[in-house]
PDB file of N, CA and C in Angstrom:
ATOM      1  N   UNK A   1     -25.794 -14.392  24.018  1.00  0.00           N
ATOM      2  CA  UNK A   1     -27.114 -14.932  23.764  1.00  0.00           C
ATOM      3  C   UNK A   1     -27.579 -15.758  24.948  1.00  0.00           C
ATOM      4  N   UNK A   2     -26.250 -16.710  25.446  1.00  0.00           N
ATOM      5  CA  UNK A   2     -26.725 -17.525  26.654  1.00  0.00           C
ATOM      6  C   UNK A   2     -27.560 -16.338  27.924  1.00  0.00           C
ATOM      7  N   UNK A   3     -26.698 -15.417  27.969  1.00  0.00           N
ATOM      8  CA  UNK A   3     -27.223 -14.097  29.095  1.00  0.00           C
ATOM      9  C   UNK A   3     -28.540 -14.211  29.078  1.00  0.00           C
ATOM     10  N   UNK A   4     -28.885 -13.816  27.517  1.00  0.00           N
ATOM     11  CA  UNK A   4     -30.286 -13.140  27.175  1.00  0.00           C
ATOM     12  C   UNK A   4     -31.289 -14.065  27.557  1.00  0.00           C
ATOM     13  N   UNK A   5     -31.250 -15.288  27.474  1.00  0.00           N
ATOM     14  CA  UNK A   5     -31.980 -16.449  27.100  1.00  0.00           C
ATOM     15  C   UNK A   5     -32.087 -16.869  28.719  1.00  0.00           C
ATOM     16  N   UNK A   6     -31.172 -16.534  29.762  1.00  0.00           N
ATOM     17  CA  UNK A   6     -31.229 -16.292  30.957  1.00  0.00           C
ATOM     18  C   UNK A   6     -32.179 -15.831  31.631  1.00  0.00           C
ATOM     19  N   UNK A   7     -31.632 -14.687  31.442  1.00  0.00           N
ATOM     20  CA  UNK A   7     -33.091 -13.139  32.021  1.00  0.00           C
ATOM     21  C   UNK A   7     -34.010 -13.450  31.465  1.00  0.00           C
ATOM     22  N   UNK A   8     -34.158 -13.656  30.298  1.00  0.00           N
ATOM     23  CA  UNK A   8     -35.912 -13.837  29.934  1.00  0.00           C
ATOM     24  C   UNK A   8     -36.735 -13.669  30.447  1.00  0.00           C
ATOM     25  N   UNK A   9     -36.641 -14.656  31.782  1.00  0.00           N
ATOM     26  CA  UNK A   9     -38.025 -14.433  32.624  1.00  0.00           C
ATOM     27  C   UNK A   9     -37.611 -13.986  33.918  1.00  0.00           C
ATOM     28  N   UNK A  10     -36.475 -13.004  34.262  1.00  0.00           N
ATOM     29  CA  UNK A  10     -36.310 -12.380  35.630  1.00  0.00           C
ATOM     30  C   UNK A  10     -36.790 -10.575  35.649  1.00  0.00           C
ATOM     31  N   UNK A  11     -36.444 -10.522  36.762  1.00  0.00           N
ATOM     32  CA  UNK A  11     -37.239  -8.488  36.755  1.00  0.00           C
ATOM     33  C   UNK A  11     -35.976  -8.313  36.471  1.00  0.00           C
ATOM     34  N   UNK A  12     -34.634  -8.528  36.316  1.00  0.00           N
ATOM     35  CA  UNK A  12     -33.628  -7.837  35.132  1.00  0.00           C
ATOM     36  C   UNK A  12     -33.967  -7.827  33.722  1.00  0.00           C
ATOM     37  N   UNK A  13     -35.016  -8.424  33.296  1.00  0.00           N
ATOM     38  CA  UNK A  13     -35.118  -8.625  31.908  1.00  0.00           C
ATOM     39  C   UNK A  13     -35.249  -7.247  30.981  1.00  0.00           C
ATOM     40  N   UNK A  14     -35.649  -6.530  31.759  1.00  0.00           N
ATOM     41  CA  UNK A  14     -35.728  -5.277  31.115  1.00  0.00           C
ATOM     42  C   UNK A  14     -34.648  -4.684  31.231  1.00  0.00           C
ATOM     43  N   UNK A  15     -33.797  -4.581  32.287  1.00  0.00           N
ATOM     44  CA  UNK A  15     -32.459  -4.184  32.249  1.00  0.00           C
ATOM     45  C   UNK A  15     -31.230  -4.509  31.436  1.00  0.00           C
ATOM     46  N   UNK A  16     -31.325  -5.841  31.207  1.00  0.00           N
ATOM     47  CA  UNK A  16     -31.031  -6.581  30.357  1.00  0.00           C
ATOM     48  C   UNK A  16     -30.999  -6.260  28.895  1.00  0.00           C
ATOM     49  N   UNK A  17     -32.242  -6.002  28.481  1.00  0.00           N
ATOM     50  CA  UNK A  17     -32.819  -5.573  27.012  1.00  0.00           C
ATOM     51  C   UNK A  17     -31.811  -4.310  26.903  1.00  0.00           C
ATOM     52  N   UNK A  18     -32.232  -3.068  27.984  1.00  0.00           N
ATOM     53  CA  UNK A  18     -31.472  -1.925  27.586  1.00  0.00           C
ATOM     54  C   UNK A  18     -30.131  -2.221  27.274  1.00  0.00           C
ATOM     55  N   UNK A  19     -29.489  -2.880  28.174  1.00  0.00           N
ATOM     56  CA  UNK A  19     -28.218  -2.929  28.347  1.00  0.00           C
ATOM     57  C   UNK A  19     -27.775  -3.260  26.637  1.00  0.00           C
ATOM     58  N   UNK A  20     -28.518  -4.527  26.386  1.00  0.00           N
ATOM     59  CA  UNK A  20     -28.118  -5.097  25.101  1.00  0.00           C
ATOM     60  C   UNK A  20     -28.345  -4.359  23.641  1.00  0.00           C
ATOM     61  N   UNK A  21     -29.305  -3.449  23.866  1.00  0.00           N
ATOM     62  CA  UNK A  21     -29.664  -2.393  22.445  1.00  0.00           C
ATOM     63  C   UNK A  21     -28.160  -1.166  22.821  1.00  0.00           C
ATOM     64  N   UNK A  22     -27.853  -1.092  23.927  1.00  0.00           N
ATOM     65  CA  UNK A  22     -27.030   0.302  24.043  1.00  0.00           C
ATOM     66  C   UNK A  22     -25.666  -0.328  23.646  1.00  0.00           C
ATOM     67  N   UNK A  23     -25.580  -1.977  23.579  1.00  0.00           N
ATOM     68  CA  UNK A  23     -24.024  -2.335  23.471  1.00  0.00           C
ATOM     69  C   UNK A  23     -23.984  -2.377  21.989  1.00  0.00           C
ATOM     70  N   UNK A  24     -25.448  -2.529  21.309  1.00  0.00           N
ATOM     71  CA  UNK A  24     -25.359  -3.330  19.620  1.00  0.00           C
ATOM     72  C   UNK A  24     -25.372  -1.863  19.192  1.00  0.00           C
ATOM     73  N   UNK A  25     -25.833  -0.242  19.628  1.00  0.00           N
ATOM     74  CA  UNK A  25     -25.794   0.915  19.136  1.00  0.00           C
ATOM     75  C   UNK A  25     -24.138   0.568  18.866  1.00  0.00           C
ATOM     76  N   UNK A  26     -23.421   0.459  20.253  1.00  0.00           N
ATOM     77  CA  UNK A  26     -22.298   1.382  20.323  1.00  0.00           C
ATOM     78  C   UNK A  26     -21.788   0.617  19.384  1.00  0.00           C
ATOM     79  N   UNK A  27     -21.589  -1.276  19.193  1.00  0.00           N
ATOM     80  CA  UNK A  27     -21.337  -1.980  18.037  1.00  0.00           C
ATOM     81  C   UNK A  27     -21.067  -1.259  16.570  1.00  0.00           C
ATOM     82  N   UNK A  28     -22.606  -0.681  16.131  1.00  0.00           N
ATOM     83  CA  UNK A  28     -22.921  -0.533  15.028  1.00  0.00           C
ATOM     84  C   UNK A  28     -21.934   0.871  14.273  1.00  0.00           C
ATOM     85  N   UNK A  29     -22.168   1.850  15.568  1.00  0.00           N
ATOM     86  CA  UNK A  29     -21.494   3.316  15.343  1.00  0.00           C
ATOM     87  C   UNK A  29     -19.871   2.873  15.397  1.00  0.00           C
ATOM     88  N   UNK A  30     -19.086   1.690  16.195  1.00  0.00           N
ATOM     89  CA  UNK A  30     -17.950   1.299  15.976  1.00  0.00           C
ATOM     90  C   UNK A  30     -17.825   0.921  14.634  1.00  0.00           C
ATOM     91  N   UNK A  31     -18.383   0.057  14.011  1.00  0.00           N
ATOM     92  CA  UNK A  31     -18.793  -0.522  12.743  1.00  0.00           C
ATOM     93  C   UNK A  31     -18.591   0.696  11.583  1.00  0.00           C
ATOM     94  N   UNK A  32     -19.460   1.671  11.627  1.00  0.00           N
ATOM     95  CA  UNK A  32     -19.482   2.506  10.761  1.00  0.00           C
ATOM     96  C   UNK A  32     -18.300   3.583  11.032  1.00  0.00           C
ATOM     97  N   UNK A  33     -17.450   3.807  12.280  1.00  0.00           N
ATOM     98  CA  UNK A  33     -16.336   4.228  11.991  1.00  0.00           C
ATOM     99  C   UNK A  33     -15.443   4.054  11.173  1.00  0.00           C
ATOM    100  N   UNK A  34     -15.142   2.487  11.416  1.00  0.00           N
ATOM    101  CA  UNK A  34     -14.419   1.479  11.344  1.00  0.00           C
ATOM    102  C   UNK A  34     -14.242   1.711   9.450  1.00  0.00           C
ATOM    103  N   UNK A  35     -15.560   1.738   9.023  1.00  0.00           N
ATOM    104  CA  UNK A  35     -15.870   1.956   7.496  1.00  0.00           C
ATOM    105  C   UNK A  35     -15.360   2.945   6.989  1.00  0.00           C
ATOM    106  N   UNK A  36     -15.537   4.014   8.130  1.00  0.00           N
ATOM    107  CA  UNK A  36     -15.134   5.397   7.561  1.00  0.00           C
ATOM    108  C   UNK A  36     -13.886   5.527   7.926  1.00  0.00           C
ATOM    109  N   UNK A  37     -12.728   4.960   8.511  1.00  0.00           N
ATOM    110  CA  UNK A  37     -11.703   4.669   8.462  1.00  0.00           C
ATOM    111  C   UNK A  37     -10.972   4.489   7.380  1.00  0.00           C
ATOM    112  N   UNK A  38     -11.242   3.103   6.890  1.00  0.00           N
ATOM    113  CA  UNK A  38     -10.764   2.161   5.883  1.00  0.00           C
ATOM    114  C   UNK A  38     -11.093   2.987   4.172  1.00  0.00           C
ATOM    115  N   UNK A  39     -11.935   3.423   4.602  1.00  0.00           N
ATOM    116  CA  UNK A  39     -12.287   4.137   3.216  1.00  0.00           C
ATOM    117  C   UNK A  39     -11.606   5.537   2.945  1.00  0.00           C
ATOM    118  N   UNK A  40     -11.572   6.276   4.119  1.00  0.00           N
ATOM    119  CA  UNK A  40     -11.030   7.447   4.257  1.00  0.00           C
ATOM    120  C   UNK A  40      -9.238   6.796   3.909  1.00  0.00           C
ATOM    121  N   UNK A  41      -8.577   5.782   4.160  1.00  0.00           N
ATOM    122  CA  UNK A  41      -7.062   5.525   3.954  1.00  0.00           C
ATOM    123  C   UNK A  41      -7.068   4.863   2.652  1.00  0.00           C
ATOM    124  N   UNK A  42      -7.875   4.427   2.043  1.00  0.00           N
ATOM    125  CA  UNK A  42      -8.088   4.057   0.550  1.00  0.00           C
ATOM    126  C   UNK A  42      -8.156   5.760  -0.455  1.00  0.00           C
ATOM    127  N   UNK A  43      -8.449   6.131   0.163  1.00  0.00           N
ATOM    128  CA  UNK A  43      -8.922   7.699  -0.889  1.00  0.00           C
ATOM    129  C   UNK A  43      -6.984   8.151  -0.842  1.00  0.00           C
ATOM    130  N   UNK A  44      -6.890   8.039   0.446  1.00  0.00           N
ATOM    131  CA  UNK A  44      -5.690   8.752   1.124  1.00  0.00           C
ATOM    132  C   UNK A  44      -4.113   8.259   0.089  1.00  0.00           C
ATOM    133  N   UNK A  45      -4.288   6.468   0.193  1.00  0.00           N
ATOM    134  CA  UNK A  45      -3.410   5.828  -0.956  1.00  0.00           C
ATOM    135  C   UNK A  45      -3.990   5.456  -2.183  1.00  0.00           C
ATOM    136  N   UNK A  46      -5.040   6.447  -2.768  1.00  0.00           N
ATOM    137  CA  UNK A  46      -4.787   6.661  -4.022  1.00  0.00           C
ATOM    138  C   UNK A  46      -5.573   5.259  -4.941  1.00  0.00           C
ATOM    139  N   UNK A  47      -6.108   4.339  -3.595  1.00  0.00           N
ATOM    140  CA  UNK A  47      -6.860   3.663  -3.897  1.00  0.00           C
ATOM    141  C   UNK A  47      -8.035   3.499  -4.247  1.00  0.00           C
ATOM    142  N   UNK A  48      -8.695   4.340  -4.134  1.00  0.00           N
ATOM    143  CA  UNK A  48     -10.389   4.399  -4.170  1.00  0.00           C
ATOM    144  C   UNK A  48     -10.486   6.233  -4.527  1.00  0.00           C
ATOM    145  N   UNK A  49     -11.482   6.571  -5.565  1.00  0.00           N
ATOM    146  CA  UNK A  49     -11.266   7.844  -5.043  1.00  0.00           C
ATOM    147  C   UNK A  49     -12.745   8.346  -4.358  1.00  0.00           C
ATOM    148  N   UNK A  50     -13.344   8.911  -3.979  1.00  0.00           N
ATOM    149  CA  UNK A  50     -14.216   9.463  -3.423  1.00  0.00           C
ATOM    150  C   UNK A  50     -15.399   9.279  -4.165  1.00  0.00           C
ATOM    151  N   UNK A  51     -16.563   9.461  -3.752  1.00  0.00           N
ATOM    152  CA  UNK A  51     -17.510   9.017  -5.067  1.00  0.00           C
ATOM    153  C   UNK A  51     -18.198  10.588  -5.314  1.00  0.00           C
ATOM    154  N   UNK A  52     -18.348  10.623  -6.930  1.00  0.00           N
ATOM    155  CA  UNK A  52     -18.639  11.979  -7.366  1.00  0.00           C
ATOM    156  C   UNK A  52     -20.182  12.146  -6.673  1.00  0.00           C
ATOM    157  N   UNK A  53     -20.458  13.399  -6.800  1.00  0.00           N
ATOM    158  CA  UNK A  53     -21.203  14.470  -5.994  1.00  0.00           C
ATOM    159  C   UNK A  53     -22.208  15.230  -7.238  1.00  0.00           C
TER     160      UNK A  53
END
């Protein structure tokens, strides 16, 4: 946040921006692996079962 609050007002600021939406994508898609992980080894031990269809 300190970064962001940095650039604000430099001609990186736009570089900046990209940089920071492409790190919170890759975040988010880690995130939702991460889900589909944990859930996929819950089905696996019999813990959770899948949700009906």
């Amino acid at each position: 946040m300190r970064l962001a609050q940095q650039n604000a007002v430099t001609s990186l600021s736009e570089d900046c921006k990209r940089q920071m939406l492409t790190a919170s994508h890759t975040l988010a898609v880690d995130a939702k692996n991460l889900l589909d992980a944990v859930d996929q080894a819950k089905v696996l031990a019999n813990l959770a079962h899948p949700p009906a269809e």
